[in-house]
C-alpha atoms as a PDB file:
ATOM      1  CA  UNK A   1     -71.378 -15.009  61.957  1.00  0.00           C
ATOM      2  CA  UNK A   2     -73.973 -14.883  58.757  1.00  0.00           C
ATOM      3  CA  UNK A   3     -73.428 -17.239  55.784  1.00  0.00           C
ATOM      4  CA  UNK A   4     -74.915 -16.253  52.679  1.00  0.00           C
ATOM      5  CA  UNK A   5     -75.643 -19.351  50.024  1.00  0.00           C
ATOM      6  CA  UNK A   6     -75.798 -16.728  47.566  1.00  0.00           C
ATOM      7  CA  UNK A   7     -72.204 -15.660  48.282  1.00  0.00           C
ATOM      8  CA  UNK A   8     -70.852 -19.094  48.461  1.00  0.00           C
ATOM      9  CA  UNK A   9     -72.548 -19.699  45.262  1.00  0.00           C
ATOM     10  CA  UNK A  10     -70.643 -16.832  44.121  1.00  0.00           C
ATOM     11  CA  UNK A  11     -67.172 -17.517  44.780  1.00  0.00           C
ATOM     12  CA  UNK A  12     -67.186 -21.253  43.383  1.00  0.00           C
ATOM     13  CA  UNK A  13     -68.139 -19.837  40.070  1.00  0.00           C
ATOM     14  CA  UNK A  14     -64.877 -17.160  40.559  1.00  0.00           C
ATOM     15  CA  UNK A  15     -62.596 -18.859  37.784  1.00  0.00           C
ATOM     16  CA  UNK A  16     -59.027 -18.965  38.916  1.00  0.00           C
ATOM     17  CA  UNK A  17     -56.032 -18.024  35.865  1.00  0.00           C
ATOM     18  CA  UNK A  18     -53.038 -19.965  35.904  1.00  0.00           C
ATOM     19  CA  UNK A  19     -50.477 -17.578  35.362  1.00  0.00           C
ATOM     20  CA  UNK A  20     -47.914 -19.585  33.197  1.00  0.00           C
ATOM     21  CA  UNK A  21     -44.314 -20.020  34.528  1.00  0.00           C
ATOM     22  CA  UNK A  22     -41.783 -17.484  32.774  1.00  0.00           C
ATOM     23  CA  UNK A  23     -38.766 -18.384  30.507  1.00  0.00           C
ATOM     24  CA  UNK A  24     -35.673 -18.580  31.863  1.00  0.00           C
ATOM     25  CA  UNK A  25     -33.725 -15.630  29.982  1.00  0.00           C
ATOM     26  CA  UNK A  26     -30.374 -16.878  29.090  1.00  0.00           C
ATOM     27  CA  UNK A  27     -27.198 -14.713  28.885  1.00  0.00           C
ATOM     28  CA  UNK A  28     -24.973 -14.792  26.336  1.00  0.00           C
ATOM     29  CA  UNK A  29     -21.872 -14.666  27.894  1.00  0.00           C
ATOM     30  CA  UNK A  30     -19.359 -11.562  25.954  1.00  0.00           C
ATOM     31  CA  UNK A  31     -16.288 -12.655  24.140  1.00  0.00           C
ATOM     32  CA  UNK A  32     -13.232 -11.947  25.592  1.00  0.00           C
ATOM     33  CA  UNK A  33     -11.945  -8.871  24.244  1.00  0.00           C
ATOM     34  CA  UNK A  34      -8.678  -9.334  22.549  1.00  0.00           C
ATOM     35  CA  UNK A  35      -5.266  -7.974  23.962  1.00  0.00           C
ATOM     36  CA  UNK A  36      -4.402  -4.935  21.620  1.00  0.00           C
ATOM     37  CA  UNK A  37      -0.954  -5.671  20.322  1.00  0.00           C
ATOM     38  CA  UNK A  38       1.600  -2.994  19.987  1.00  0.00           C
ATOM     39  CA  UNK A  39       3.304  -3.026  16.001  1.00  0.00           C
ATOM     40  CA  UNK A  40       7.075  -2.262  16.597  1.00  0.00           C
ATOM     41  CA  UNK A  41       8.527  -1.190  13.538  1.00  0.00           C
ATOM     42  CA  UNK A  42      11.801  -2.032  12.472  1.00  0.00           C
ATOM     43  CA  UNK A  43      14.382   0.291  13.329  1.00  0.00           C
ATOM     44  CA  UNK A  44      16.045   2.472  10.050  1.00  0.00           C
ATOM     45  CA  UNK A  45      18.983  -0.180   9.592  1.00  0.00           C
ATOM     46  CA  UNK A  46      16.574  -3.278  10.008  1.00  0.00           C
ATOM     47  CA  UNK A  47      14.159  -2.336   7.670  1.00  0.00           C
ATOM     48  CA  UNK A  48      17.102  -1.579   4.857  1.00  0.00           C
ATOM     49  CA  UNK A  49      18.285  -4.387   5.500  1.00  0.00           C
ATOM     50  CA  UNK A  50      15.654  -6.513   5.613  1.00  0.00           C
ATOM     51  CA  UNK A  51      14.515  -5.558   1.679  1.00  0.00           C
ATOM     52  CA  UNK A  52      18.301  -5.447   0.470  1.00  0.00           C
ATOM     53  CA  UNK A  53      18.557  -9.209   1.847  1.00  0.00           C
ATOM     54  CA  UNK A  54      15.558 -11.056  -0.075  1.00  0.00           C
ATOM     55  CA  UNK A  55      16.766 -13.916  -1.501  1.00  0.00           C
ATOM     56  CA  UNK A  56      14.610 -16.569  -3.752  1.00  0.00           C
ATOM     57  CA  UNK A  57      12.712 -19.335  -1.640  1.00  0.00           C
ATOM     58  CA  UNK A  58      12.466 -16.341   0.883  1.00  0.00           C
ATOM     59  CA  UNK A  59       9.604 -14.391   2.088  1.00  0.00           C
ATOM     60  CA  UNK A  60       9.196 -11.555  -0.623  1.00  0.00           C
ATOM     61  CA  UNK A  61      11.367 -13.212  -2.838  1.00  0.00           C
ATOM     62  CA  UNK A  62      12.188 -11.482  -6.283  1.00  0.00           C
ATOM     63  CA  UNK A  63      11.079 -14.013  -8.462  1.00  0.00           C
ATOM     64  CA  UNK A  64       7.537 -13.703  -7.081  1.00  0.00           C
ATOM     65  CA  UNK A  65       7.383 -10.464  -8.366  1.00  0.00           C
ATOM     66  CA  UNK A  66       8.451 -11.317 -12.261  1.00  0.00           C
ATOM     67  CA  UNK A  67       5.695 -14.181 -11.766  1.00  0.00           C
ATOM     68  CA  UNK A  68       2.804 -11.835 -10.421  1.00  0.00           C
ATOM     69  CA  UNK A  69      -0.277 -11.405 -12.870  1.00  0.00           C
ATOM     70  CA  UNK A  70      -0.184  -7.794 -15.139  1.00  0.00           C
ATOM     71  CA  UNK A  71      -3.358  -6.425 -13.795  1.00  0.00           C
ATOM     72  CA  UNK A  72      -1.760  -3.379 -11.432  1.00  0.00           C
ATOM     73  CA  UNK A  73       1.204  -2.931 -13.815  1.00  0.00           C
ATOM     74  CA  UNK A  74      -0.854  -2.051 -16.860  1.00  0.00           C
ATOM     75  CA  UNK A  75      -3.079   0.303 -14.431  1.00  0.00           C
ATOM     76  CA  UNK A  76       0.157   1.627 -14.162  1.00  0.00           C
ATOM     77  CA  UNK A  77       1.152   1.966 -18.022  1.00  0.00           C
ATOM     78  CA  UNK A  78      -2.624   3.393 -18.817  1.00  0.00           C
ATOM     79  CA  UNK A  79      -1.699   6.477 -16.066  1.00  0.00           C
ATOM     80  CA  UNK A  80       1.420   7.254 -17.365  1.00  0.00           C
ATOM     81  CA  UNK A  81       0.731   7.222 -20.792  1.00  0.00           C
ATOM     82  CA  UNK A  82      -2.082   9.385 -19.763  1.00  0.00           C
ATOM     83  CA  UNK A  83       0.022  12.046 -18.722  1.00  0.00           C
ATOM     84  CA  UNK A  84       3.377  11.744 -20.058  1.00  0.00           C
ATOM     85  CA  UNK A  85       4.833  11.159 -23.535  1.00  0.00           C
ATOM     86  CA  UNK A  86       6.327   8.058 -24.448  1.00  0.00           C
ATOM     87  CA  UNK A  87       9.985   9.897 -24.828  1.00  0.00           C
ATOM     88  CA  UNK A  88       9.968  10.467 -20.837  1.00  0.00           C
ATOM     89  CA  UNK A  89      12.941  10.121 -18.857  1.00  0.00           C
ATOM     90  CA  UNK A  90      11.515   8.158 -16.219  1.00  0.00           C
ATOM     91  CA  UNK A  91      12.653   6.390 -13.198  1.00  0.00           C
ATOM     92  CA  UNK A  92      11.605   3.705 -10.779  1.00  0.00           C
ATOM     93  CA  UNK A  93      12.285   3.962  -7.127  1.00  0.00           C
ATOM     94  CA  UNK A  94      12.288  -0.511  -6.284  1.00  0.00           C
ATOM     95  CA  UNK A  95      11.922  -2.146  -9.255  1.00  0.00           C
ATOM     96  CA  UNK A  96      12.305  -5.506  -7.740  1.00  0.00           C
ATOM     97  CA  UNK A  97      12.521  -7.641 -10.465  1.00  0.00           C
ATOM     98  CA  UNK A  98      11.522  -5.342 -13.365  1.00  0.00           C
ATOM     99  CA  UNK A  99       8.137  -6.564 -14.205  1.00  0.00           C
ATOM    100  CA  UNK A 100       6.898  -2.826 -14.049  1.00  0.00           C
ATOM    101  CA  UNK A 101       9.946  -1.741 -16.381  1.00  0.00           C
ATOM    102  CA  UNK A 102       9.685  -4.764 -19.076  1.00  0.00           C
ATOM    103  CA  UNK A 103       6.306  -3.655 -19.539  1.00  0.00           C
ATOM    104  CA  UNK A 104       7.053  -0.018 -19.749  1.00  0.00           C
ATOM    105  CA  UNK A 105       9.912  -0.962 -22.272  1.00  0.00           C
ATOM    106  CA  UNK A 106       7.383  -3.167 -24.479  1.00  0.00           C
ATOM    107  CA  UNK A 107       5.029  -0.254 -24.546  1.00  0.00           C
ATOM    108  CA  UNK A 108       7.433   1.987 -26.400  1.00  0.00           C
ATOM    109  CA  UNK A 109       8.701   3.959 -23.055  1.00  0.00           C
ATOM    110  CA  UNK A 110      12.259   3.216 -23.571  1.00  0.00           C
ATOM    111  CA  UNK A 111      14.211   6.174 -21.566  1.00  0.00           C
ATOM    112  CA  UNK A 112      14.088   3.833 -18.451  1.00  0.00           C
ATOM    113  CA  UNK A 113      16.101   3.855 -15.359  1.00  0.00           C
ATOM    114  CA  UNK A 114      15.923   2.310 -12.063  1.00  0.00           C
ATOM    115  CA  UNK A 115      17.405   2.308  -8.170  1.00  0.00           C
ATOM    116  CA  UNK A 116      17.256  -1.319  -6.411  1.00  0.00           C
ATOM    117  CA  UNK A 117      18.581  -2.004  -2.593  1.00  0.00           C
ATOM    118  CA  UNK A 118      18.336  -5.709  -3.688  1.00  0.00           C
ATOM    119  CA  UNK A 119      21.237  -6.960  -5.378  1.00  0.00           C
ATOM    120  CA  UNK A 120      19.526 -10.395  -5.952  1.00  0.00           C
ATOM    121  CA  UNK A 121      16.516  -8.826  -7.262  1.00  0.00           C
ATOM    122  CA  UNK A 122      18.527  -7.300 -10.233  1.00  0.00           C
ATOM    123  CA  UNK A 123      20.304 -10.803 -10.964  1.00  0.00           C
ATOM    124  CA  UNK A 124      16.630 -11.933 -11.333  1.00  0.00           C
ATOM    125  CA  UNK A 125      15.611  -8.679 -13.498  1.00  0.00           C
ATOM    126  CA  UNK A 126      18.458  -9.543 -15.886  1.00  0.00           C
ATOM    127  CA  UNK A 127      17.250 -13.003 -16.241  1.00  0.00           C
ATOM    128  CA  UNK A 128      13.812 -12.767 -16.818  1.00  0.00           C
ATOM    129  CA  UNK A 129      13.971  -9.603 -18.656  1.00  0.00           C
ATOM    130  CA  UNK A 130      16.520  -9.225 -21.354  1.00  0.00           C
ATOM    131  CA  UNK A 131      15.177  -6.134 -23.366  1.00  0.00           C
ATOM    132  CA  UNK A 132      16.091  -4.411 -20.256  1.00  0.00           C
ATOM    133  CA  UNK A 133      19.766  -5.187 -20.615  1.00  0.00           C
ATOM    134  CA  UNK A 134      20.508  -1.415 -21.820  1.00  0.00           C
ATOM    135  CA  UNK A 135      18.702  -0.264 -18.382  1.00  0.00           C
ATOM    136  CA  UNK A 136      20.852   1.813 -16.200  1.00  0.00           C
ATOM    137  CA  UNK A 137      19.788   0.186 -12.532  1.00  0.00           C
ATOM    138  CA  UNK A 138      21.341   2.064  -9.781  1.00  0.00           C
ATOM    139  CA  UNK A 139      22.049  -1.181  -6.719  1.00  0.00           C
ATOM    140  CA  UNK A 140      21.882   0.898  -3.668  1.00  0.00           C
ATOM    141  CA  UNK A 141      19.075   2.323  -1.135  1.00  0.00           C
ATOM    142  CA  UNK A 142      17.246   5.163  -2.630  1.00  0.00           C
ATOM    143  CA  UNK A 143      19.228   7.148   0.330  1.00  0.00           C
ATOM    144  CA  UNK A 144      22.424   6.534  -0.688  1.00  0.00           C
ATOM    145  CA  UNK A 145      21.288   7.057  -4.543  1.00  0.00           C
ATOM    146  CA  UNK A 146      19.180   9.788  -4.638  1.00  0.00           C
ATOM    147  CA  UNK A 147      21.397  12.663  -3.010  1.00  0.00           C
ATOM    148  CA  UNK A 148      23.878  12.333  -6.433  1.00  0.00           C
ATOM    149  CA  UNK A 149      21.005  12.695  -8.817  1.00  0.00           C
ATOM    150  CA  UNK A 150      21.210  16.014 -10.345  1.00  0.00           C
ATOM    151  CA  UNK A 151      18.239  18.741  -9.652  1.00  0.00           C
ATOM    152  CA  UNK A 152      15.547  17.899 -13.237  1.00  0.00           C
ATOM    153  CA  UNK A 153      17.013  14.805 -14.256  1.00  0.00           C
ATOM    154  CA  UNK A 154      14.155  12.709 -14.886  1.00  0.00           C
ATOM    155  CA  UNK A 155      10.498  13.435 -16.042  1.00  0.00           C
ATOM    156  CA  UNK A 156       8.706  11.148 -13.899  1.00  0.00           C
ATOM    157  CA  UNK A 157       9.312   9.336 -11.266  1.00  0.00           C
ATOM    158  CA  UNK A 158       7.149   6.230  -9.734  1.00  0.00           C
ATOM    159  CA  UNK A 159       6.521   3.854  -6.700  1.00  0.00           C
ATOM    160  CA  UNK A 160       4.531   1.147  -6.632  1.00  0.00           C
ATOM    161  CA  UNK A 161       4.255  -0.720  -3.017  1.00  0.00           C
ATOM    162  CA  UNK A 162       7.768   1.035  -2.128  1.00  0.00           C
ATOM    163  CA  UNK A 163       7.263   4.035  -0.361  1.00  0.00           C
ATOM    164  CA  UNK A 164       5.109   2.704   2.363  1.00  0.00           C
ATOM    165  CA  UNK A 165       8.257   0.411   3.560  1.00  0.00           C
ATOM    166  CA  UNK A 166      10.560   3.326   3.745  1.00  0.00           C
ATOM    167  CA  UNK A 167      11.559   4.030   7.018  1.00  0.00           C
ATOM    168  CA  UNK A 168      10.364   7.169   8.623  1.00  0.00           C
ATOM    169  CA  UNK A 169      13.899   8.699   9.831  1.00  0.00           C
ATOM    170  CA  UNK A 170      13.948   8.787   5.685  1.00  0.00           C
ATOM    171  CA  UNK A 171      11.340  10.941   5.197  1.00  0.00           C
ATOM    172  CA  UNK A 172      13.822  13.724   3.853  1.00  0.00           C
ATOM    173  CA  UNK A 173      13.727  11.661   0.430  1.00  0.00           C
ATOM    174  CA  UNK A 174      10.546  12.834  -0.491  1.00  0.00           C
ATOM    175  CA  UNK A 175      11.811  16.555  -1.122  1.00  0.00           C
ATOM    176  CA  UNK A 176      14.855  14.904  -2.918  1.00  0.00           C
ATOM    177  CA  UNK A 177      12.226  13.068  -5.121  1.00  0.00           C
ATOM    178  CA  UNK A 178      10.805  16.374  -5.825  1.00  0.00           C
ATOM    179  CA  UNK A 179      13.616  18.322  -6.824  1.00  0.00           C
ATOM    180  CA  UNK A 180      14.978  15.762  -9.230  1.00  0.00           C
ATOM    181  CA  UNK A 181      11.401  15.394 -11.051  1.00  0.00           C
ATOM    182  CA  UNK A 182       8.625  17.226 -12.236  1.00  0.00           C
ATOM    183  CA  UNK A 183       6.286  14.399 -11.902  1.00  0.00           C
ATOM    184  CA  UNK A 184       5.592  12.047  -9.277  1.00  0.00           C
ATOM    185  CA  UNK A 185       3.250   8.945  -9.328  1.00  0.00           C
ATOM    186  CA  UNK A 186       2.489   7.313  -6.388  1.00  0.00           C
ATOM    187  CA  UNK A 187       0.810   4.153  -6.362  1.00  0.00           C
ATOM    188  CA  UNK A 188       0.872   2.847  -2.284  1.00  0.00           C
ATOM    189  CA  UNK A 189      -0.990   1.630   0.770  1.00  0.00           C
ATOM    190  CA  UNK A 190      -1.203   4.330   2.931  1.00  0.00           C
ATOM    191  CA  UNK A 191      -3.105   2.416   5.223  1.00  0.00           C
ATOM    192  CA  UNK A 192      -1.383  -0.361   6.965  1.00  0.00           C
ATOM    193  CA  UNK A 193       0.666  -0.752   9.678  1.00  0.00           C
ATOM    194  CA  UNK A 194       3.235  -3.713  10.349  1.00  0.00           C
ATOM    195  CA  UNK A 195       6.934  -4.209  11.364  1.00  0.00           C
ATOM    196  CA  UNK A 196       7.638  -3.440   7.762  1.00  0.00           C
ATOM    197  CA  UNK A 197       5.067  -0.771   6.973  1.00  0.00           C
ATOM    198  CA  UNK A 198       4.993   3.063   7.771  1.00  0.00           C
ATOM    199  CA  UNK A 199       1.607   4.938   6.617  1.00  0.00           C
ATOM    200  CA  UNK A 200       1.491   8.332   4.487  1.00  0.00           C
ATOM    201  CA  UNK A 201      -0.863  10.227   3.135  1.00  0.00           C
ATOM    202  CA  UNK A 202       0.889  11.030   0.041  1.00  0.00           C
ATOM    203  CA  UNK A 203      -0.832  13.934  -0.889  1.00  0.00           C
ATOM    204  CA  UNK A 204      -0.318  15.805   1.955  1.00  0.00           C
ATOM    205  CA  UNK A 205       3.738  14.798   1.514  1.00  0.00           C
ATOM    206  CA  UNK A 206       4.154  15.903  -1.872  1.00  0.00           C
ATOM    207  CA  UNK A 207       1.541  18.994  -1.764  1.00  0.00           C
ATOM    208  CA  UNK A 208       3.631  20.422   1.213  1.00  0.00           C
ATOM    209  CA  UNK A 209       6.970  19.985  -1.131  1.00  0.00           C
ATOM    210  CA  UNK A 210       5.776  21.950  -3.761  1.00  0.00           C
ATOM    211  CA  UNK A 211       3.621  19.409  -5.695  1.00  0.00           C
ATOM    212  CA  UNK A 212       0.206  19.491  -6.788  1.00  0.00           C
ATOM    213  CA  UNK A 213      -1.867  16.329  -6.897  1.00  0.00           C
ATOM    214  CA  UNK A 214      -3.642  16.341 -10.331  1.00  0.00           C
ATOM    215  CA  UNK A 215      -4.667  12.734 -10.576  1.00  0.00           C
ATOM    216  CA  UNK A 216      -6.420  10.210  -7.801  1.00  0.00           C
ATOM    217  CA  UNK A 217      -7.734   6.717  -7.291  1.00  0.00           C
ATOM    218  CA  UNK A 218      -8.162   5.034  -4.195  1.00  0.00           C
ATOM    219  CA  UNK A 219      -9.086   1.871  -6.439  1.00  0.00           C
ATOM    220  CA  UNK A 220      -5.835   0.158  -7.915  1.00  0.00           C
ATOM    221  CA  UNK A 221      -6.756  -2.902 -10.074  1.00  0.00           C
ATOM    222  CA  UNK A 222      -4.558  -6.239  -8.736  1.00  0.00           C
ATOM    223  CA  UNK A 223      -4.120  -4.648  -4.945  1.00  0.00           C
ATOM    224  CA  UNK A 224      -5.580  -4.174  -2.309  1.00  0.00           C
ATOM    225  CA  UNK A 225      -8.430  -1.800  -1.050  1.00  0.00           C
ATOM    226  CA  UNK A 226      -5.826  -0.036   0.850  1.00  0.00           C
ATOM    227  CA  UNK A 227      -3.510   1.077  -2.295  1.00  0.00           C
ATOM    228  CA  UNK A 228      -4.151   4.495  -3.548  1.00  0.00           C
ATOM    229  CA  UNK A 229      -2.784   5.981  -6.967  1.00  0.00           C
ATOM    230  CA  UNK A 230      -1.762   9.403  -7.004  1.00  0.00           C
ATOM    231  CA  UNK A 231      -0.175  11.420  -9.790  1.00  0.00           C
ATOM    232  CA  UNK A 232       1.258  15.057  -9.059  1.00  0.00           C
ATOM    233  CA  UNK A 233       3.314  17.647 -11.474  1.00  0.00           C
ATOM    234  CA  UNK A 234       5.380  20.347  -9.706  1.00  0.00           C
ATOM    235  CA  UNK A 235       2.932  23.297  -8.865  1.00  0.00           C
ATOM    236  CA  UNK A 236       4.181  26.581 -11.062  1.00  0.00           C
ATOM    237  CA  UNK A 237       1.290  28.712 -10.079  1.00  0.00           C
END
């Protein structure tokens, strides 16, 4: 076997690279994935019920809505005063307490009304609220109420934060709503669901009873991003 010097020389010059050791890639483990949990409703009775049974010192109690800052109710004022006269004959489907009617009354609408499942609600209405003394307020649920009221007898008629808790096996109260007013304003979350919530999309309600949606928001001052304001007048074209 040959030896060359010249090739020995040759590989002790060679330089070897030290290939440097890799990172250890670390996994991030996933986060569980949350068990998707079915919202019962309450049933028709239950969810009457439930509203026509708030008490003070009670979740939803009526005194929390007297106490709640003006913010949504004088959205309110500014959008009917925008499209009705202050001689209207208007009516509020769950006043609650009244804070929404006091404030109507103070503004020079006067030709108030009101229907209220919550007996307790009223007592606090009367309290806090004496100019409303002369207010007719119909204690019942608007489905016991509603079928006496004659066909035209009010001008307006509005919901704030109402409609969304009425059960759906009462959806028929919607065309009752429209044949005893012209005008409708809806003010709701059509968005969430709970036990005690059942979404609309109020324009397609009221459009397919013969309304006409002439008036939108889907910002309402004091409430949430999931409220929208609507304002419709019976369609005559």
């Amino acid at each position: 076997m040959s030896f060359s010097l010249k090739a020995f020389l040759g590989l002790k010059k060679r330089r070897v690279t030290k290939t440097a050791p890799k990172k250890a890639v670390q996994i991030k483990p996933q986060p569980a994935e949350e068990p998707v949990t079915e919202v019962i409703p309450l049933s028709h009775d239950g969810a009457k019920a439930y509203w026509a049974s708030r008490r003070n010192g009670a979740e939803n109690e009526p005194i929390s809505y007297a106490n709640v800052d003006l913010t949504r109710t004088k959205f309110l004022e500014e959008k009917i005063r925008k499209h009705m006269p202050s001689t209207a004959r208007i009516l509020e489907v769950g006043p609650n307490a009244g804070r929404n009617l006091a404030y109507l009354h103070d503004m020079g609408f006067t030709n108030l009304a009101g229907i209220e499942i919550n007996p307790a609600a009223v007592e606090v209405m009367r309290r806090s609220y004496p100019q409303l003394a002369d207010i007719p307020i119909t204690v019942s649920p608007i489905e016991d109420a509603i079928k006496a009221i004659e066909d035209g007898s009010f001008d307006l008629i509005f919901t704030m934060a109402v409609l969304e808790h009425v059960h759906s096996d009462s959806n028929w109260i919607f065309a009752e709503m429209a044949r005893i007013a012209s005008n409708l304003l809806t003010i709701e979350d059509e968005i969430s669901t709970s036990v005690r919530h059942f979404p609309r999309q109020y324009k397609t309600v009221f459009e397919g009873l013969g309304m006409k949606e002439v008036d939108f928001s889907d910002v309402v001052p004091g409430l949430t991003k999931k409220f929208r304001y609507r304002f419709f007048q019976r369609d005559v074209s």
